[in-house]
Structure formats: C-alpha cells, structure tokens
C-alpha atoms as a PDB file:
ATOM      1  CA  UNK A   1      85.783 110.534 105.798  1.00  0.00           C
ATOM      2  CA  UNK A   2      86.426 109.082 108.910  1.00  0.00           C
ATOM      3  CA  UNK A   3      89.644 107.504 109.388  1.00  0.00           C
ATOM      4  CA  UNK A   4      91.293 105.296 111.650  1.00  0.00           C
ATOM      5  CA  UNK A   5      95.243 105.541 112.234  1.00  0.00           C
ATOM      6  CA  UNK A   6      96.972 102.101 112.164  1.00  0.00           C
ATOM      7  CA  UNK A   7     100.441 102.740 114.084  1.00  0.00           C
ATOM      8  CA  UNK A   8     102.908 105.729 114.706  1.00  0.00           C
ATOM      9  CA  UNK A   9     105.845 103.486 113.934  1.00  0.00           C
ATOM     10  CA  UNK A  10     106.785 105.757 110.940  1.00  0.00           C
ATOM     11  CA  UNK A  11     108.513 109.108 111.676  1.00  0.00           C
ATOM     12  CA  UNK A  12     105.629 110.696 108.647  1.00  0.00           C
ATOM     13  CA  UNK A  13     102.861 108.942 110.845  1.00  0.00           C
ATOM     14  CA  UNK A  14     102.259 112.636 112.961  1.00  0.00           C
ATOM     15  CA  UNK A  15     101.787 114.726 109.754  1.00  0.00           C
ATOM     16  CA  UNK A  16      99.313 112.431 108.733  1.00  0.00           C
ATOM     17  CA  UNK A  17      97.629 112.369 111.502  1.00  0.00           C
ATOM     18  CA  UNK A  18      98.066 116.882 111.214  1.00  0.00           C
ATOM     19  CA  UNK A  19      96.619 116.421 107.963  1.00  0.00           C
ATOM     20  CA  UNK A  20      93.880 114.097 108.360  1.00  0.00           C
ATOM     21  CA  UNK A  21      93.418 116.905 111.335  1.00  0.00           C
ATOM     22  CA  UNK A  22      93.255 119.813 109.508  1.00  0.00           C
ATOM     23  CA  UNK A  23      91.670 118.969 106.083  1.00  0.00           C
ATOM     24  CA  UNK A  24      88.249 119.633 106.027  1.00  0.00           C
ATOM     25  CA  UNK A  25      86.681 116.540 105.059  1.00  0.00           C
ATOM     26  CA  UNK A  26      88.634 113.936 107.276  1.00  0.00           C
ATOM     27  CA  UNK A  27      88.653 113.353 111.023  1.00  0.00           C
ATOM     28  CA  UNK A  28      90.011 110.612 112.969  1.00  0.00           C
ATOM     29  CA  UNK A  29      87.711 108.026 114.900  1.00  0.00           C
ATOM     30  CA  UNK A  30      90.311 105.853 115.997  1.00  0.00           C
ATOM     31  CA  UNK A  31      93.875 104.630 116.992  1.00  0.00           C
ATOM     32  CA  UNK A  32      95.466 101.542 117.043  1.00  0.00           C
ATOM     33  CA  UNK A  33      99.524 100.920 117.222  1.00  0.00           C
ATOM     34  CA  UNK A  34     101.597  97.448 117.932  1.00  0.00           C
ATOM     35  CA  UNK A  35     102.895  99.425 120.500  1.00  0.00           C
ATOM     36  CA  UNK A  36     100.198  99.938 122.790  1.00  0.00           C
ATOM     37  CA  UNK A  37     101.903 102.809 124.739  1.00  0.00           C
ATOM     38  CA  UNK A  38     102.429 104.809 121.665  1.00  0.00           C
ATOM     39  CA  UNK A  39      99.613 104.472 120.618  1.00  0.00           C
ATOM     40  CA  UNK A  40      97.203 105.529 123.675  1.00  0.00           C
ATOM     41  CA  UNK A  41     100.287 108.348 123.729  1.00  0.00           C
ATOM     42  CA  UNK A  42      99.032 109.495 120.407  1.00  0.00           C
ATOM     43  CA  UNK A  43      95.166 108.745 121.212  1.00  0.00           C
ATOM     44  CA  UNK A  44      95.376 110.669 124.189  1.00  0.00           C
ATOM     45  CA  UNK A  45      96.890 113.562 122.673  1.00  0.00           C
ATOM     46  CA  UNK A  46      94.698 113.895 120.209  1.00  0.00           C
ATOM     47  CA  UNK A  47      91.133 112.981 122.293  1.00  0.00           C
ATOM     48  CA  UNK A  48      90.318 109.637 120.334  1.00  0.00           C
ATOM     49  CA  UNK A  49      89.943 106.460 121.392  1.00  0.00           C
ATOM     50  CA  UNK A  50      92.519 103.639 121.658  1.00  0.00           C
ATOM     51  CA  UNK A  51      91.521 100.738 120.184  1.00  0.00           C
ATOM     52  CA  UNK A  52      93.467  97.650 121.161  1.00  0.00           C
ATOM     53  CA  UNK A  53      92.871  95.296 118.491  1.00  0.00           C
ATOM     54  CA  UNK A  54      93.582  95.982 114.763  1.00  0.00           C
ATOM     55  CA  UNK A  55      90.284  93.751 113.722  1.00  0.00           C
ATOM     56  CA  UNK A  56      88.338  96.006 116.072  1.00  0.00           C
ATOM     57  CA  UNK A  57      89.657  99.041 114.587  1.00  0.00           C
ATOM     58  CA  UNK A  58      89.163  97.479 111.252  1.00  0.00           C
ATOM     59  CA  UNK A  59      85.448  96.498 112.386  1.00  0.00           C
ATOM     60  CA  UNK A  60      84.222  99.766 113.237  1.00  0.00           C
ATOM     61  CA  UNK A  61      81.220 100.791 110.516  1.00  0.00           C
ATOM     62  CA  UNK A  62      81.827 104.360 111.470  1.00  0.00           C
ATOM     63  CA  UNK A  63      85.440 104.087 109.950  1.00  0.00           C
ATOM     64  CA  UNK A  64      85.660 104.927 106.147  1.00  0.00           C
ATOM     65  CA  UNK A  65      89.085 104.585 105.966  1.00  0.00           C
ATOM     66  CA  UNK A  66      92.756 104.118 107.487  1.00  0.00           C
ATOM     67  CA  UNK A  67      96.162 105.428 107.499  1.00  0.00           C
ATOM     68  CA  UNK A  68      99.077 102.843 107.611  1.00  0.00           C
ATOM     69  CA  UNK A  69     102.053 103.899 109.170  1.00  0.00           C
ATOM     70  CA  UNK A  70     103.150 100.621 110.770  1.00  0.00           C
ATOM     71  CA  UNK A  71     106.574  98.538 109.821  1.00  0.00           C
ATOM     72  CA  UNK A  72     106.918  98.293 106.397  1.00  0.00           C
ATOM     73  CA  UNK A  73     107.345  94.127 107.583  1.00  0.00           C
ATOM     74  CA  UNK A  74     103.582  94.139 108.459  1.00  0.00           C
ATOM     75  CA  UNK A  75     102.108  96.652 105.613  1.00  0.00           C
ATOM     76  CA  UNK A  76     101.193  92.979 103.650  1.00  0.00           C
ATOM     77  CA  UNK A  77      99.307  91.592 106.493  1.00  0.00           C
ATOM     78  CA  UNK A  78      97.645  95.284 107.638  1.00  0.00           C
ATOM     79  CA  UNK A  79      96.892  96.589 104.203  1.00  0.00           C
ATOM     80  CA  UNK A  80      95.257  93.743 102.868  1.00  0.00           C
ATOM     81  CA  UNK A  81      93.196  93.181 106.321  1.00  0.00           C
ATOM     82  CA  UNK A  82      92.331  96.625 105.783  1.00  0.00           C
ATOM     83  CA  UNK A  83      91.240  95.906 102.084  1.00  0.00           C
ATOM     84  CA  UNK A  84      88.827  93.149 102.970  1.00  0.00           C
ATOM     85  CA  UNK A  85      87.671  95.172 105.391  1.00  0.00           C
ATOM     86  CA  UNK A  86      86.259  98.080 103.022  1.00  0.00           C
ATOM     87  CA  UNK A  87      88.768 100.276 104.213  1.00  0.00           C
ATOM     88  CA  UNK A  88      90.369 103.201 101.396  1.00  0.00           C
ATOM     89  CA  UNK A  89      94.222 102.960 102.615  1.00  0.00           C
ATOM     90  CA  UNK A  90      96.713 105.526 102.601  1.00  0.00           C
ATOM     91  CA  UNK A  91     100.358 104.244 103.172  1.00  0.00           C
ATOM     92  CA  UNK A  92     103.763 105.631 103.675  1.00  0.00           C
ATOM     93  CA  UNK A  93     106.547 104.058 100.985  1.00  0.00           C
ATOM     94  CA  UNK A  94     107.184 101.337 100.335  1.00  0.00           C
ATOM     95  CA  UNK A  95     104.321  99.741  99.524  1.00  0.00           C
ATOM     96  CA  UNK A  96     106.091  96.444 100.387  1.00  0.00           C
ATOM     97  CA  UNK A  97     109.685  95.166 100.031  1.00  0.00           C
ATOM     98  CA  UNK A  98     108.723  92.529  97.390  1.00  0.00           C
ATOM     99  CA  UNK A  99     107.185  92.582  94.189  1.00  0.00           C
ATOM    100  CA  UNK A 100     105.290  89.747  94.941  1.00  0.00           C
ATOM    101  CA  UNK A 101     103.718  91.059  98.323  1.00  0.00           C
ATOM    102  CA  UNK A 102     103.041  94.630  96.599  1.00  0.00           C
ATOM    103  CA  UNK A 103     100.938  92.125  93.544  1.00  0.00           C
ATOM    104  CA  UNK A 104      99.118  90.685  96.691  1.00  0.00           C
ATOM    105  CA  UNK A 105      98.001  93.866  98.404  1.00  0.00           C
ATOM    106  CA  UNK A 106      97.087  95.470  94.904  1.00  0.00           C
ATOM    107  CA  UNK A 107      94.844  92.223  94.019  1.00  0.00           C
ATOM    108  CA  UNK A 108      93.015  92.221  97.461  1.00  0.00           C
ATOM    109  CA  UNK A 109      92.525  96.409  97.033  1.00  0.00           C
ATOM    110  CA  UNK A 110      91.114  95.294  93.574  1.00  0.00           C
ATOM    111  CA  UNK A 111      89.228  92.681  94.657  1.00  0.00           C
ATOM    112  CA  UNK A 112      87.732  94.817  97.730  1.00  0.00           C
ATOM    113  CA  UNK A 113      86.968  98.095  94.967  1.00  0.00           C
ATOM    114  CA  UNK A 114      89.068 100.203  97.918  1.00  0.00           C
ATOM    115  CA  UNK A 115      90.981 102.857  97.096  1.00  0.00           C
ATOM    116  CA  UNK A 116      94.911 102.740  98.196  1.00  0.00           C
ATOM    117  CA  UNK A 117      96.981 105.709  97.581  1.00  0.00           C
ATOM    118  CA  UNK A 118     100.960 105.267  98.504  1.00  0.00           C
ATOM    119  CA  UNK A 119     102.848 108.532  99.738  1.00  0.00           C
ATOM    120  CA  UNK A 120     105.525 109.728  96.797  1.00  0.00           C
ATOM    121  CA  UNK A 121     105.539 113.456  97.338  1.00  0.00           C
ATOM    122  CA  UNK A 122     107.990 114.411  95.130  1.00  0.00           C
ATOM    123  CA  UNK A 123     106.405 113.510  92.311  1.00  0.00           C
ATOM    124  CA  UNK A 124     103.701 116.173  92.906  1.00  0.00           C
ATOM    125  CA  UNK A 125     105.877 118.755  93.564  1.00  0.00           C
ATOM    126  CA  UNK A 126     106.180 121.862  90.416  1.00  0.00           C
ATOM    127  CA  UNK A 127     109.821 121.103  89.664  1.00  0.00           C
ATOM    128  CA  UNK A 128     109.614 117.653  89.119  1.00  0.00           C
ATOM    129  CA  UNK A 129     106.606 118.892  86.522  1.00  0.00           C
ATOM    130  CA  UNK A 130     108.600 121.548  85.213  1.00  0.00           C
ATOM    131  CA  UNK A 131     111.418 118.924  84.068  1.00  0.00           C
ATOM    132  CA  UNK A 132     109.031 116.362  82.942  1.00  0.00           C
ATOM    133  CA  UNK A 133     107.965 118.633  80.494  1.00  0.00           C
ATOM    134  CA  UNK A 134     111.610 119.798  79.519  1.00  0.00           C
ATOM    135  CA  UNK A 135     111.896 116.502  79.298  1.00  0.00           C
ATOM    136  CA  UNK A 136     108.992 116.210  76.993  1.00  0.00           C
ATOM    137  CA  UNK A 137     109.356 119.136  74.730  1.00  0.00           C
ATOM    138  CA  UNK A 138     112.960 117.629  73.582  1.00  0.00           C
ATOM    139  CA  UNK A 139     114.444 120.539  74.209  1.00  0.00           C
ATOM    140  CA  UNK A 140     117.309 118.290  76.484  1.00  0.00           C
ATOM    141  CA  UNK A 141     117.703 115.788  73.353  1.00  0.00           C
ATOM    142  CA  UNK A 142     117.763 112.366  74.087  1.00  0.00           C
ATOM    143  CA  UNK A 143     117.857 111.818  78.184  1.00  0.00           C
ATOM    144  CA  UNK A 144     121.506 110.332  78.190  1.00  0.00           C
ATOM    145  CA  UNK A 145     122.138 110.372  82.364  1.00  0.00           C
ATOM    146  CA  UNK A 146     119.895 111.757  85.130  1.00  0.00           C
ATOM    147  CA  UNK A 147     121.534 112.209  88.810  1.00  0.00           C
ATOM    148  CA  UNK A 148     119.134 112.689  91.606  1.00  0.00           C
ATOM    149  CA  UNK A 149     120.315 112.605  95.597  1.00  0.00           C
ATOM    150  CA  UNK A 150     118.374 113.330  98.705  1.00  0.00           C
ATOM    151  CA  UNK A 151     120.566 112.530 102.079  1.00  0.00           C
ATOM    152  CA  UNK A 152     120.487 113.612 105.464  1.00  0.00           C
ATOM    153  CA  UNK A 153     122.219 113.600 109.384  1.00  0.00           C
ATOM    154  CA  UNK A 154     119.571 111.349 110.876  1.00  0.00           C
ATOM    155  CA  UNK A 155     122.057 108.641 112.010  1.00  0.00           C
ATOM    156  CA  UNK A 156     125.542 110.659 112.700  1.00  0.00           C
ATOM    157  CA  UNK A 157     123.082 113.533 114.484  1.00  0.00           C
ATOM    158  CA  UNK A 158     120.919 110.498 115.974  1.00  0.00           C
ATOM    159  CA  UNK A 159     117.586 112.156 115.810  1.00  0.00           C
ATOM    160  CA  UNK A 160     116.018 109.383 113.774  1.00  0.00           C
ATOM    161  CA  UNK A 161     114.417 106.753 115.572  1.00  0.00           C
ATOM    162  CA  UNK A 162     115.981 103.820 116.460  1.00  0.00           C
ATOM    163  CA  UNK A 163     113.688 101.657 115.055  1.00  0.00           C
ATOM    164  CA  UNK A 164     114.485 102.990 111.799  1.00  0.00           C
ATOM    165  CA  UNK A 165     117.789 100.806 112.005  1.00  0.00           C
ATOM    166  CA  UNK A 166     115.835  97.610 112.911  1.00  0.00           C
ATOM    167  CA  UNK A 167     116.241  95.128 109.464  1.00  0.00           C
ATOM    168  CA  UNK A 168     113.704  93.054 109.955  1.00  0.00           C
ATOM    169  CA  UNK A 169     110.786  95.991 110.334  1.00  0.00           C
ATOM    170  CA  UNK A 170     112.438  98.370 108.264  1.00  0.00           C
ATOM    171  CA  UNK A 171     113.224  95.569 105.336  1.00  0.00           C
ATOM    172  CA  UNK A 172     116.330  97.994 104.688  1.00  0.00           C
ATOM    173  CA  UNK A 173     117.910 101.259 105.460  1.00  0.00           C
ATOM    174  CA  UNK A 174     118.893 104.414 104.077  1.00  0.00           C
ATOM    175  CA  UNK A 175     118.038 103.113 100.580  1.00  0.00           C
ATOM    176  CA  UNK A 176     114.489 101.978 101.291  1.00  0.00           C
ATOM    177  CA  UNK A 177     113.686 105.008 103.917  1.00  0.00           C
ATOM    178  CA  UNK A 178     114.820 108.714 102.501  1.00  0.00           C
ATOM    179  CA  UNK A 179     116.362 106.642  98.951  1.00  0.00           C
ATOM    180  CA  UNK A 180     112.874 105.867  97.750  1.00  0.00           C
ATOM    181  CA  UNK A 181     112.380 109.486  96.326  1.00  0.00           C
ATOM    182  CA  UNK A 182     115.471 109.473  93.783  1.00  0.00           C
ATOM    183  CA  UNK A 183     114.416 106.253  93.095  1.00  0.00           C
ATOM    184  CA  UNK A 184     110.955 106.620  92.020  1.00  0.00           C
ATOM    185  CA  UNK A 185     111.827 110.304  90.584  1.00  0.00           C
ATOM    186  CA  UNK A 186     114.945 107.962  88.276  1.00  0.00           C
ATOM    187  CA  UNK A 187     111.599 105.870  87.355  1.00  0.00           C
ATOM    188  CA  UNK A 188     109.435 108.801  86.571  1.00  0.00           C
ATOM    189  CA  UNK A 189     112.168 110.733  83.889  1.00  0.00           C
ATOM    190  CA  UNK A 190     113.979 107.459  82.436  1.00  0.00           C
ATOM    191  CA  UNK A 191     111.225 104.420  83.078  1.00  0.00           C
ATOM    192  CA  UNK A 192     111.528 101.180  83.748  1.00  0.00           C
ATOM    193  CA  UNK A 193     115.335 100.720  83.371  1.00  0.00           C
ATOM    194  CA  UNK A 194     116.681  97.476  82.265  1.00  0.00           C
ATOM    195  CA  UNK A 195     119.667  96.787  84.767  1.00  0.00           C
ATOM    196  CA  UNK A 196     120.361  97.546  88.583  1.00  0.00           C
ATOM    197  CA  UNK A 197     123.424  97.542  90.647  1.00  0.00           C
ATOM    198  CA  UNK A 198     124.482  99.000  93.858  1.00  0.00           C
ATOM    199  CA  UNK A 199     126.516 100.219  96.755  1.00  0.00           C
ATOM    200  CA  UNK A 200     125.894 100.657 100.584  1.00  0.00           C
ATOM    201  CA  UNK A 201     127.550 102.004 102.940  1.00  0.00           C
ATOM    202  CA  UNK A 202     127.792 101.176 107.064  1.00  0.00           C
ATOM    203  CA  UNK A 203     129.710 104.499 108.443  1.00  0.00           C
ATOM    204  CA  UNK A 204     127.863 104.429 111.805  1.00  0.00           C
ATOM    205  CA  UNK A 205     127.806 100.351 111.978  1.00  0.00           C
ATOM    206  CA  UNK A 206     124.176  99.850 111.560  1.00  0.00           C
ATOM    207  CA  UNK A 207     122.527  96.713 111.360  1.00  0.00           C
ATOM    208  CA  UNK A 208     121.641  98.462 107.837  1.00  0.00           C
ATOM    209  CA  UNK A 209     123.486 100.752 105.420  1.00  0.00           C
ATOM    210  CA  UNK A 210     123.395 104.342 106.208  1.00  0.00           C
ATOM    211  CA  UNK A 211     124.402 105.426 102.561  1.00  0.00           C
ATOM    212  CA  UNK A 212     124.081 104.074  98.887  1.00  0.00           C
ATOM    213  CA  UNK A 213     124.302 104.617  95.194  1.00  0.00           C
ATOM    214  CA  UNK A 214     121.855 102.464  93.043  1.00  0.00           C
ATOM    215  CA  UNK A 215     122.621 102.878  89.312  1.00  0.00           C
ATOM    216  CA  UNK A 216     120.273 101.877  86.569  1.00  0.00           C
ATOM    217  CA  UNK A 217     120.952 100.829  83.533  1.00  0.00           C
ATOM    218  CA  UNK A 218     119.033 101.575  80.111  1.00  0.00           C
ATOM    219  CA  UNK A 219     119.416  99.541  76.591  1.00  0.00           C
ATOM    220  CA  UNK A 220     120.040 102.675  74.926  1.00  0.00           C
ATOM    221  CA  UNK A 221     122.652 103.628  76.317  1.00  0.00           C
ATOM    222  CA  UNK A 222     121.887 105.688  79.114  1.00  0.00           C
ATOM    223  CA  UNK A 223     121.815 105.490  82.634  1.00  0.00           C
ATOM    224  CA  UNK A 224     120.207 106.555  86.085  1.00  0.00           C
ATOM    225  CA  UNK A 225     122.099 107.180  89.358  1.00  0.00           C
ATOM    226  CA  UNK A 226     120.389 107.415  92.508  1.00  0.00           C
ATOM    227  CA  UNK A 227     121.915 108.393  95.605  1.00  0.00           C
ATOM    228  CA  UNK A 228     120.962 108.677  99.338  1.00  0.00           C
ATOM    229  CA  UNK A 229     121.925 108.722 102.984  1.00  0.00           C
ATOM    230  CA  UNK A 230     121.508 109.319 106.540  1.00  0.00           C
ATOM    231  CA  UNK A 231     125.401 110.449 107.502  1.00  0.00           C
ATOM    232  CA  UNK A 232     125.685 113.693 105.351  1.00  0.00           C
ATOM    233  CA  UNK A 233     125.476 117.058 107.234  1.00  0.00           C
ATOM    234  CA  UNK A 234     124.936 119.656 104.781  1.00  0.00           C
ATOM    235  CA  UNK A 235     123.364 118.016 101.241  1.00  0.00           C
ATOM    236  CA  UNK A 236     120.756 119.753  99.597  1.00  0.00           C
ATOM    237  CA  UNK A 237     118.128 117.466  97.376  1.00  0.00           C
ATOM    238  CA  UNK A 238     119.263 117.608  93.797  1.00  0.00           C
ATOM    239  CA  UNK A 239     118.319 116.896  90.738  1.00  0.00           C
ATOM    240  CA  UNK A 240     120.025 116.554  86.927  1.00  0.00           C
ATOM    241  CA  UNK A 241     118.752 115.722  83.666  1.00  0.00           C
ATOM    242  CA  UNK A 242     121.437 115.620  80.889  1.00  0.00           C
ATOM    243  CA  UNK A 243     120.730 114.916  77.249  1.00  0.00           C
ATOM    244  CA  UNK A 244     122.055 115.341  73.869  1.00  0.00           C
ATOM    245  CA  UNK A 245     121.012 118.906  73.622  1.00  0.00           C
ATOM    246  CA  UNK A 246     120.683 120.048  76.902  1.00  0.00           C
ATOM    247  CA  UNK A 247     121.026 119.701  80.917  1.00  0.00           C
ATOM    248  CA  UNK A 248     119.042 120.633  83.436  1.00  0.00           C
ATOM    249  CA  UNK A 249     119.698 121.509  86.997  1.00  0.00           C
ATOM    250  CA  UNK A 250     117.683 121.523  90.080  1.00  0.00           C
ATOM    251  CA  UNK A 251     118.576 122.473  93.617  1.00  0.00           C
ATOM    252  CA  UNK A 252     122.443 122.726  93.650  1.00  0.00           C
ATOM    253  CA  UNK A 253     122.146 124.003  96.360  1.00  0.00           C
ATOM    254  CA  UNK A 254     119.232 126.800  95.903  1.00  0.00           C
ATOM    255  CA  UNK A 255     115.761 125.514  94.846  1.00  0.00           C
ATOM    256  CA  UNK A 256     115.977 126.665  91.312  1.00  0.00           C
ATOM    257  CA  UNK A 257     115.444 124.741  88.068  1.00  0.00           C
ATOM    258  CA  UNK A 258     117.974 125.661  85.622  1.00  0.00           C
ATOM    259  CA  UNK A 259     118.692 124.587  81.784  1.00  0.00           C
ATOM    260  CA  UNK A 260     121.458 125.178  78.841  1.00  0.00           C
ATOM    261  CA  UNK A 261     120.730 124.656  75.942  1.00  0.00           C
ATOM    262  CA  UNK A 262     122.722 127.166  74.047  1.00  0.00           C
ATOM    263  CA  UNK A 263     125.566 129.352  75.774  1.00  0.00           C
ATOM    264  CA  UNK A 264     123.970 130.550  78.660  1.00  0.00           C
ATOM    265  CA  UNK A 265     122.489 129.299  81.729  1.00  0.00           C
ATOM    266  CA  UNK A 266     118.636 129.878  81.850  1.00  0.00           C
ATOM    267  CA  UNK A 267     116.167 130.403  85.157  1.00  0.00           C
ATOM    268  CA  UNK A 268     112.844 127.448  84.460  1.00  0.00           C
ATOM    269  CA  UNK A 269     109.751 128.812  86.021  1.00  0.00           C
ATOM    270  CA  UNK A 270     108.360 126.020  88.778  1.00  0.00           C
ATOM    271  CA  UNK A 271     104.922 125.572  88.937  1.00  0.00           C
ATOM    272  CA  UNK A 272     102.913 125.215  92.219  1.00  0.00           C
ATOM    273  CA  UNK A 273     103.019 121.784  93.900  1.00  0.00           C
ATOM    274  CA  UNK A 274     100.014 120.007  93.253  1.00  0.00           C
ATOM    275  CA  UNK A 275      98.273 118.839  96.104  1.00  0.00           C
ATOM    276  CA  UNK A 276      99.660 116.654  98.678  1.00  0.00           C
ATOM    277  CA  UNK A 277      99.316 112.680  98.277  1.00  0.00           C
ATOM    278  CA  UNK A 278      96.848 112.991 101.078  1.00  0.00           C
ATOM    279  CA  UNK A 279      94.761 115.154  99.863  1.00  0.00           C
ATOM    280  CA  UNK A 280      94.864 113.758  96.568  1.00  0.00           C
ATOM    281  CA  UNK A 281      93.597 110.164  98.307  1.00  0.00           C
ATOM    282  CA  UNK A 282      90.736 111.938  99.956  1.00  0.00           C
ATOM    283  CA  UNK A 283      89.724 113.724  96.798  1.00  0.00           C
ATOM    284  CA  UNK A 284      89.953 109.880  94.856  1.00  0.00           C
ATOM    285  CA  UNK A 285      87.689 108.361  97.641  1.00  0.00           C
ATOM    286  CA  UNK A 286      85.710 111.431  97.269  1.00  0.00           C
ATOM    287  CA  UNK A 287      85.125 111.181  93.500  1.00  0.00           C
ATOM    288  CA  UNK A 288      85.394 107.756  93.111  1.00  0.00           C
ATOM    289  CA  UNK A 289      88.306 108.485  90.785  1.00  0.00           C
ATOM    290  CA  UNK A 290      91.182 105.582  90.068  1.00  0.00           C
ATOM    291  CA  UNK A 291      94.458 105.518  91.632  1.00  0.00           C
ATOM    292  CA  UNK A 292      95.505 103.155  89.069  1.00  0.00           C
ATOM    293  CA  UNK A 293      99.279 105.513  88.360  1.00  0.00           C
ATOM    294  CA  UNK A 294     100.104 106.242  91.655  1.00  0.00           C
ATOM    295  CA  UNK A 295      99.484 102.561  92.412  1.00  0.00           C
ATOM    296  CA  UNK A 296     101.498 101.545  89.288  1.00  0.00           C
ATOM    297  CA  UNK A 297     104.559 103.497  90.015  1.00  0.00           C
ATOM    298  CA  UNK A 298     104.210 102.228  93.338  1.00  0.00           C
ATOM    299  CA  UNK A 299     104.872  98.823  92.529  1.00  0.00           C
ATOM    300  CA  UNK A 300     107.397 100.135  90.283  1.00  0.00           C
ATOM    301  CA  UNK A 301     109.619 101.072  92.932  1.00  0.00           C
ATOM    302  CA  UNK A 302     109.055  98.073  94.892  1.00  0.00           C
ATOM    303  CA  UNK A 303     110.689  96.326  91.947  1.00  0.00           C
ATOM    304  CA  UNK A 304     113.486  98.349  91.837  1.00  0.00           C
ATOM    305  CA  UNK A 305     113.701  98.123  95.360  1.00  0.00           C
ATOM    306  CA  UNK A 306     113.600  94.241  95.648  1.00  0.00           C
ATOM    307  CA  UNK A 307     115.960  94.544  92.646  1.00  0.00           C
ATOM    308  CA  UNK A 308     118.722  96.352  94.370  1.00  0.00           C
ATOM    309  CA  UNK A 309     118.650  94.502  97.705  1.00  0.00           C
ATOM    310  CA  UNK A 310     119.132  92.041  95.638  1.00  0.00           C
ATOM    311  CA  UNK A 311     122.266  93.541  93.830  1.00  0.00           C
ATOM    312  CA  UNK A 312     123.937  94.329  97.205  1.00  0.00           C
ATOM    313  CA  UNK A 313     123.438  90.734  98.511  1.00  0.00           C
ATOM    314  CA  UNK A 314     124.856  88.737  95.348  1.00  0.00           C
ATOM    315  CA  UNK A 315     127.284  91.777  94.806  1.00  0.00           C
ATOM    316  CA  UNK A 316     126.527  91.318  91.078  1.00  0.00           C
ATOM    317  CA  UNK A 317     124.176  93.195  88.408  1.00  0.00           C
ATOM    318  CA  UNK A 318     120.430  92.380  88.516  1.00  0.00           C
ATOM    319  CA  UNK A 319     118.355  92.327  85.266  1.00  0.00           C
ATOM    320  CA  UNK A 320     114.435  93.850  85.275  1.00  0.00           C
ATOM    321  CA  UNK A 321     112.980  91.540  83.270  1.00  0.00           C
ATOM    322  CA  UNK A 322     109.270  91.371  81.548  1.00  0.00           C
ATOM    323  CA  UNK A 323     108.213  95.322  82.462  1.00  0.00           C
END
C-alpha cells in the first residue's frame, strides 16, 4: 500500500508515519499538512515529496491510501474528500466531535466501498481481553461500577503542543484528547449507557479543561466513571471492574490484572496485545475484510463525546437516547 500522510498536526501523526515506515507492506508516497512548513519539515526528513494541495495529494493514482492526522475540526471535510477519492483512511480519535458529522463520513466511506479504520489502541491490548472475558465468564457477577483513568503532565510540564489547547481545532481538551480511551474502554465493558454527566477542570487556565470526570449512567443500576487529565504528575492508567461477585483490578500502579472472588487476591494471566490498529487497517485493506466494529464503536464514542460536551455546557444530565 502506498500511502499518503495528510498533516502532522496530531502529536500520534510521527508513529504513524514510523509505522507506515517500518511495516512491510506500506510506504509513503506523499505529504501534505495545512501547515506547509511542517509539512515539507516532515517530507524532507523522511525523502518524500511535499505536495501542496490536499486534492493533489488526494489525486495521485499511485496513492492507495492516507493517514489523517489533521485537526479533529477538519477530519469531516478531509476524510470524506479522501473517501470519494478511493482512498482506505486511517485516523487518529475522534472520528469527529458530532454524531452527525461521524454518520456523514461513515456514509461517504460506505458509499466509496473504502476502508476507514479509527485508532483505539487500548482496546487491542491483552488486559483489556483478559477482563472482557472475566467479564464474560460471570465470574465478577453482575458489572455493578467500572472505574477507568488515564492522565498525564502534558500541560503543568508543557511538553504538549500548544495547539492541543486551541478549541476550535481540538473541539475539546483533556476529555476528547488522552479521555477518549476510558471512554471507549467504559463503552466496551458496560455498553451503551443510558445517562451522561460531567466535570472539567481549568487548573492551568486553558482555553479548554485540563481535567474531567464523565460518569455514565446505566438503567440497571450501575454506573461508569471515566476519568482523565493533563495536570497529574505521577498517575498510572487504571482500570476496575466491580460486580456482585467479584472485582477486578488493573494497573494500580503495576501492570497486573488482578481479581477476588473469594478471600484472596488472585494474579489474571494477560494475553499478548493483538496487533496494532495500524496494522490491523493494512491487513483489512489487504483482505478486503470489514471494519464494520471498529467503525461502530467509533461512532460510539463520538456520541458519548458530543453527549458530555454537552453535559458540561448545560451543567445538567444528558440522556442517550435510541442506541
């Protein structure tokens, strides 16, 4: 596959680029950024040529495919270009910040037979497979609360980017960016919920929050709290899954999966990540296999995303209604 690179604007653009580098079926033909000297930076750097317009790029027969790392503001406009185009597209989350924009891109990737493949690592990864199927033995009961928080330094140690804190590109902060993962990991062990609310934080005075809790809220009784940041220094990723019979425990703070069932405290043996959402696109495209649940709990997450900006902006609950 040949593949043409469609902005560096998101800090995950490079390892794409490394992997589309290194995997042995993928090379890339072609660069284009909205910031021209980034992008002849990166094309430069890597011996490719700059292309200055994106319908050039997007023109080029050689190019089988492209990776989308621009402003998550423009990933409508770009993706669906793209689709039309013939283009298989691989994209960093969110897929879009609306429900209705994510509907549009899927339609014109249907309507185009293209294969689109959005980044949500974790979900590959062995432990989140090892406690979906705790989950799905029963041996944790019925799933009463799950916790799951992934936070970082990037804006007290400043070494993210300063776009990152631009509103209008970004469509968000903390919550959209690194808050994505619990998110969509909430989705994968609970489902759809039926509720959302929220709170941000500003502890740096960003244009966007820099922290937040989203809770979700189940008809059954149960709940889902997800919770993410860019001001905490030392905050290992963690997971836990607590049910009527059981809990389960992930990374607090070593990256071990543990459950109780009984007495005692028991060790969960992690399987070996699958491979990376990359390489699972290329291997799709390759096989003309259907991305049909990665693109489904895609758009999942833009829901719940849309759904808890909106929660923070009317300062009230939001329903999920119809899914």
């Amino acid at each position: 596959m040949n593949i043409g690179m469609i902005s560096f604007w998101h800090v995950h653009a490079k390892d794409y680029a490394k992997e589309a580098e290194l995997h042995p079926d993928t090379s890339i033909k072609g660069i284009w950024d909205e910031d021209e000297e980034r992008g002849r930076k990166e094309a430069e750097l890597r011996q490719v040529d700059y292309i200055n317009k994106l319908d050039d790029l997007l023109g080029m027969k050689e190019i089988d495919a492209v990776v989308v790392g621009s402003p998550t503001n423009t990933h409508k406009e770009i993706m669906m270009k793209a689709a039309r185009a013939g283009k298989h597209i691989f994209t960093e989350k969110v897929l879009a910040a609306t429900e209705e924009k994510a509907l549009e891109i899927l339609e014109a990737v249907k309507e185009s037979g293209v294969k689109l493949f959005v980044s949500l690592p974790r979900v590959y990864d062995g432990y989140t497979e090892a406690i979906q199927e705790l989950i799905k033995s029963g041996e944790l009961g019925d799933i009463t609360q799950t916790r799951i928080r992934l936070a970082h330094n990037g804006a007290t140690a400043d070494w993210l980017p300063q776009h990152f804190y631009n509103k209008e590109e970004c469509q968000g902060g903390a919550l959209i960016d690194l808050g994505c993962h619990p998110v969509y990991l909430t989705r994968l062990f609970q489902g759809m919920p039926n509720r959302v609310t929220t709170q941000f934080g500003y502890v740096t005075k960003k244009a966007v929050e820099d922290q937040a809790v989203v809770t979700f809220g189940y008809n059954n009784g149960s709940y889902g709290i997800a919770e993410t940041g860019f001001v905490t220094a030392h905050s290992p990723f963690s997971i836990e899954v607590h049910g009527t019979k059981g809990t389960a425990l992930y990374g607090v703070p070593d990256k071990r999966l543990l459950k109780k069932i009984g007495s005692e405290w028991e060790e969960v043996a992690i399987p070996s990540d699958r491979p990376s959402p990359f390489s699972q696109w290329v291997d799709h495209v390759q096989r003309d296999h259907g991305t049909d649940e990665n693109n489904a709990l895609a758009l999942d997450l833009t829901v719940l995303m849309e759904a808890a900006y909106l929660a923070e902006k009317h300062k009230r609950e939001v329903e999920i209604g119809g899914r």
